[in-house]
Protein backbone atom coordinates (compact mmCIF):
# COMPACT_ATOMS: atom_id res chain seq x y z
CA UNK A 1 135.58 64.08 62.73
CA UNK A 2 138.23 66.14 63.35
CA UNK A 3 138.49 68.78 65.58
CA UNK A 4 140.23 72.31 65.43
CA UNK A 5 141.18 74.50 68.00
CA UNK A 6 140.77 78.10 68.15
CA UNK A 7 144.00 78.94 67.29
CA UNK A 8 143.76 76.90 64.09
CA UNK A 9 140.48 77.89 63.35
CA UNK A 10 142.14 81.69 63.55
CA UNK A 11 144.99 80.53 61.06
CA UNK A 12 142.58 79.32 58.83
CA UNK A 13 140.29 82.25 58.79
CA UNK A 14 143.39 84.55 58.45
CA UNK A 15 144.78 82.36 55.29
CA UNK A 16 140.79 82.61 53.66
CA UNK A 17 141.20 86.75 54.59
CA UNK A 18 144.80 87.01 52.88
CA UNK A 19 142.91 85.08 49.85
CA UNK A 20 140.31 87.02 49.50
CA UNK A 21 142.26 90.47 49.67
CA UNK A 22 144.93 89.12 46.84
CA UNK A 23 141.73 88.06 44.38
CA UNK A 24 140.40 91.71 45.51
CA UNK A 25 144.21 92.95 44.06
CA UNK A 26 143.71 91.13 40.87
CA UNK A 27 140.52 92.20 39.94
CA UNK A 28 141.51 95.96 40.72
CA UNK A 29 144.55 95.83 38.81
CA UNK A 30 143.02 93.89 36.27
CA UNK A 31 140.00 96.65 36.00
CA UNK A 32 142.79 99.67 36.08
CA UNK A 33 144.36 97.53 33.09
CA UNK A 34 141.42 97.47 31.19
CA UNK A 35 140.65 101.20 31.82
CA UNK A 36 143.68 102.91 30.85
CA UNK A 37 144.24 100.15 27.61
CA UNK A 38 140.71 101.48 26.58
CA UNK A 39 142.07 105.10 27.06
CA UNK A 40 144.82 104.49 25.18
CA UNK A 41 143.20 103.22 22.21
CA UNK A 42 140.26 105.89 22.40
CA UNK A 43 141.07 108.74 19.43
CA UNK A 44 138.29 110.74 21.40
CA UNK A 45 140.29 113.55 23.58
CA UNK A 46 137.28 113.77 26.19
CA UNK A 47 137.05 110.16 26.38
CA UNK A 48 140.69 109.58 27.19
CA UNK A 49 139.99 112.38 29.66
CA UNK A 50 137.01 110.84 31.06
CA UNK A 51 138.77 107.34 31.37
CA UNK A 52 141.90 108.40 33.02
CA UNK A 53 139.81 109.85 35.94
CA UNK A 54 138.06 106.47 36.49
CA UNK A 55 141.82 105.18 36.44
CA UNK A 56 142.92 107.83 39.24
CA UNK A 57 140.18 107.03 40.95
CA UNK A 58 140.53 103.00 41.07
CA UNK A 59 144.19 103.26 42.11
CA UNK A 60 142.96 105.56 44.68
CA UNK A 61 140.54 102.85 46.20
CA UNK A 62 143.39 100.07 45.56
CA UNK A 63 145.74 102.44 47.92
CA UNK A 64 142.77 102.49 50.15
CA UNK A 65 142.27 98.64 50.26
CA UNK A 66 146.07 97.81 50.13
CA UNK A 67 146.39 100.31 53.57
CA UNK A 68 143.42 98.33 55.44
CA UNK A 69 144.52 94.29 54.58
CA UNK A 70 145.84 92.48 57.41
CA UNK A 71 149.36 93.00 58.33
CA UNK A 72 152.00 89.96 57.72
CA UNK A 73 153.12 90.18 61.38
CA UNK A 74 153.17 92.27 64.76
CA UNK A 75 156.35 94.71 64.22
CA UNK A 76 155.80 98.24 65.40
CA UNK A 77 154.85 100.86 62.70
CA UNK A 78 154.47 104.60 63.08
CA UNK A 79 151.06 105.11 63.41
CA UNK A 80 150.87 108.64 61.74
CA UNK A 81 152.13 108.11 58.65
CA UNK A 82 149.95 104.72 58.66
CA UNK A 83 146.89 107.46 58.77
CA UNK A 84 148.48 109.79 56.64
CA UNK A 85 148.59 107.63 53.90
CA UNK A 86 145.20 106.24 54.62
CA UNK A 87 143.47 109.55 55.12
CA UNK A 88 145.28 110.50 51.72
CA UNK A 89 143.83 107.87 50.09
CA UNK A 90 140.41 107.92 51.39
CA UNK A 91 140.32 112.07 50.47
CA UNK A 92 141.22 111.11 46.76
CA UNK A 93 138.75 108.62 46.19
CA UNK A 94 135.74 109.65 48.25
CA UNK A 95 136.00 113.45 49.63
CA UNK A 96 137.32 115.62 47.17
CA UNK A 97 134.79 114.97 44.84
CA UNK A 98 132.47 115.75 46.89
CA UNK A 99 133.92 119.68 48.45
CA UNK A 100 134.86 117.53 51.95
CA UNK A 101 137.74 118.24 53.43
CA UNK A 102 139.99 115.60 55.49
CA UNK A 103 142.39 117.22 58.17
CA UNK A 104 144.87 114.56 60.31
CA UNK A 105 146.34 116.04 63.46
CA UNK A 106 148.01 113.45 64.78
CA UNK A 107 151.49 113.34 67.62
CA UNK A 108 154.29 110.91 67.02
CA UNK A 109 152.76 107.25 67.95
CA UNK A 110 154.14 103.78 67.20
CA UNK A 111 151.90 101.02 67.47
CA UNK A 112 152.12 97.16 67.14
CA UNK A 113 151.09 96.45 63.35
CA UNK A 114 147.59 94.96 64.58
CA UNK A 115 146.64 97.44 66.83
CA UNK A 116 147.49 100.15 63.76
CA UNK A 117 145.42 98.28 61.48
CA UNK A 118 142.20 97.78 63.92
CA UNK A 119 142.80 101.76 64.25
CA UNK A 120 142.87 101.89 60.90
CA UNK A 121 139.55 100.19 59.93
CA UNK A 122 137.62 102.02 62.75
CA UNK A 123 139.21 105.48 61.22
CA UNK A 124 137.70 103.83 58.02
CA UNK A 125 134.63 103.12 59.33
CA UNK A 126 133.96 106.61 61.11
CA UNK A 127 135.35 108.82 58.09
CA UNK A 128 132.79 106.82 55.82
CA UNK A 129 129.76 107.17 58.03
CA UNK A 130 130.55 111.22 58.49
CA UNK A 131 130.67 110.75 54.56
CA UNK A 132 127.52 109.33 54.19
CA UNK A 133 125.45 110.86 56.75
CA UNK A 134 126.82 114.27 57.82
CA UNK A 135 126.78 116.27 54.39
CA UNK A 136 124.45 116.25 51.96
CA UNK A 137 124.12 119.31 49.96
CA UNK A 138 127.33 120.94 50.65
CA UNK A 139 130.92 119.75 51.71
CA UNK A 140 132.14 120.23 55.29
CA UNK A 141 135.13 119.04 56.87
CA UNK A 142 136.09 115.76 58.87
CA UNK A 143 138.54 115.75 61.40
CA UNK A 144 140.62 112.70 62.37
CA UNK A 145 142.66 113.54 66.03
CA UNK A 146 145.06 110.95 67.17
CA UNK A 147 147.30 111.51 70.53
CA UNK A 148 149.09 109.06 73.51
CA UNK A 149 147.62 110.14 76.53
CA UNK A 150 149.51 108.61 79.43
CA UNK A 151 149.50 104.59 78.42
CA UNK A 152 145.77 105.27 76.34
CA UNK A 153 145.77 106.05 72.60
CA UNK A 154 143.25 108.37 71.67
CA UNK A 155 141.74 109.09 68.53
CA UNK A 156 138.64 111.36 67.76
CA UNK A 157 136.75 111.82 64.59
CA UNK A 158 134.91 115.32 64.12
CA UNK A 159 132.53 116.53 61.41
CA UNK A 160 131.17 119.84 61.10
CA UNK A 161 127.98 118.35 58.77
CA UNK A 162 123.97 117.97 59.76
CA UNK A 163 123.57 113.87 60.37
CA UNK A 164 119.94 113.50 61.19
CA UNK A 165 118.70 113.13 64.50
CA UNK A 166 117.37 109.64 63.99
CA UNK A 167 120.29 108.40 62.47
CA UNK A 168 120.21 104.05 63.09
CA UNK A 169 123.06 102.13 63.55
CA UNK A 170 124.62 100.14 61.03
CA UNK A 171 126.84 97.31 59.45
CA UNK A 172 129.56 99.94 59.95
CA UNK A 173 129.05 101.18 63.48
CA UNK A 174 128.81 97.06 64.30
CA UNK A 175 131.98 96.35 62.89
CA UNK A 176 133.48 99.75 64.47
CA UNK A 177 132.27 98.08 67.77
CA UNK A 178 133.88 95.10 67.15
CA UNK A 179 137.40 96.19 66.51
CA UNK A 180 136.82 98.13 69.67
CA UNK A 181 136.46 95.20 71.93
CA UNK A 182 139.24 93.80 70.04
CA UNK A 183 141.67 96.55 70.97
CA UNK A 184 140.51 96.14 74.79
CA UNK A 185 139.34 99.84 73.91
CA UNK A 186 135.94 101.85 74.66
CA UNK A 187 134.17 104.05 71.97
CA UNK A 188 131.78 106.77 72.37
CA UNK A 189 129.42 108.87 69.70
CA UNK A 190 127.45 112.30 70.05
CA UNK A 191 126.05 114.08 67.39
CA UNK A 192 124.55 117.56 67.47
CA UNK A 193 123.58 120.69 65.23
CA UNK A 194 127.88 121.79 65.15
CA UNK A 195 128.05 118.00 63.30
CA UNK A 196 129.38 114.84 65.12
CA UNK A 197 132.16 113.56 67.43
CA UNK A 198 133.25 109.75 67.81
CA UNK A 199 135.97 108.80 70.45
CA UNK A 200 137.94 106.13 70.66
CA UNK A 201 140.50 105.34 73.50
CA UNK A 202 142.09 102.05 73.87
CA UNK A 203 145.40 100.85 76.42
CA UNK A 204 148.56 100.68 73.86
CA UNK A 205 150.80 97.27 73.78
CA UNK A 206 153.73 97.75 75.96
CA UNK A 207 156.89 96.00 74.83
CA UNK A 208 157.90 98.22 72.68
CA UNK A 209 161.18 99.40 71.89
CA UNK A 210 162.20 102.83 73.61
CA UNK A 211 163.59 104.52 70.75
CA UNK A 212 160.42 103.96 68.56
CA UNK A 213 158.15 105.49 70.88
C-alpha cells in the first residue's frame, strides 16, 4: 500500500481544488452563454431585459469566484485592490439588490498571495453572514476596515443591521475559524443593537520586498 506524505497529500488536494474551480468556470460561462444566446434570440423587449440582468448578475458571481480560487504561487500582491475588486464584486451580485451598502477603507498593504486570499475568503465569509443575518427588512451598510498595525494586519468588518441575539454559529463562521488558525491569526465577534463587529488580526509574512510595502 502506498503511502503519502503530507506534503503530497497537500499537492494532491490542491490539484482536486484547481479542478474543481475550472469545472465551476465552465459551467458559469457555459450558463452566461446560454443566457445571453436566449436573449438574443428573444423578440420580447422585457424578456431581453429580464435576461440580460440574470447575465450581469452571473458574471458578477464568476468575478466573485474567479477573486476567491487559490492563487498559482506565493508572489506579493497589493492587498487593497485584491479587496477592492472583491468587495466590487460581492456589492454587484449580492448587496445592491438588496439597498446594502459596501464601504472598503483600506491603507496601502502588500501581502504574500496566500495570506491575501485566506483574507479574502474570511472578508467573504463575514460580508455574507452580515448579509444574511443583520438586515432584513431594510438595507444598512457593511463596513470592511483593513490597516498594518506595527507587524499585525488588521481587518474589521462592521454592520449597522439588527442580527438576532441568538444568532448560532455556522458552516461559515467554522470555515472563517479555520482560515484564522491558518494565518497564525486570532478573530473576535460582538454583536449589539448599533449592528455587529468582527476582528481579525493576524502577524504578516516578512520577506518581503521593501519597495512593495
Amino acid at each position: 500500500m502506498t503511502e503519502f506524505t503530507l506534503q503530497q497529500t497537500s499537492s494532491v488536494e490542491q490539484v482536486l481544488l484547481r479542478e474543481l474551480n475550472h469545472r465551476i468556470n465552465n459551467d458559469l460561462a457555459s450558463a452566461i452563454s446560454t443566457v445571453s444566446l436566449a436573449a438574443a434570440r428573444s423578440n420580447n423587449e422585457d424578456v431581453k431585459i429580464a435576461l440580460s440582468g440574470v447575465s450581469d448578475l452571473l458574471h458578477h458571481y464568476a468575478d466573485v469566484h474567479h477573486a476567491l480560487q487559490m492563487p498559482e504561487d506565493d508572489a506579493p500582491i497589493d492587498a487593497v485592490e485584491y479587496l477592492s475588486q472583491l468587495c466590487r464584486s460581492i456589492s454587484l451580485s449580492k448587496l445592491e439588490h438588496r439597498g446594502i451598502k459596501l464601504v472598503l477603507s483600506a491603507s496601502p498593504l502588500w501581502l504574500q498571495s496566500d495570506q491575501c486570499w485566506r483574507l479574502g475568503m474570511i472578508v467573504y465569509e463575514l460580508i455574507t453572514n452580515a448579509a444574511r443575518h443583520a438586515f432584513f427588512k431594510s438595507g444598512g451598510e457593511i463596513r470592511v476596515e483593513l490597516s498594518l498595525e506595527g507587524e499585525s494586519v488588521e481587518c474589521r468588518v462592521l454592520d449597522n443591521g439588527s442580527a438576532p441575539e441568538n444568532i448560532q454559529p455556522g458552516c461559515g463562521l467554522k470555515i472563517v475559524n479555520v482560515l484564522t488558525k491558518a494565518l497564525d491569526g486570532r478573530f473576535e465577534q460582538q454583536f449589539g443593537a448599533q449592528g455587529s463587529t468582527a476582528a481579525l488580526a493576524f502577524p504578516r509574512n516578512r520577506g518581503l520586498n521593501p519597495l512593495q510595502l
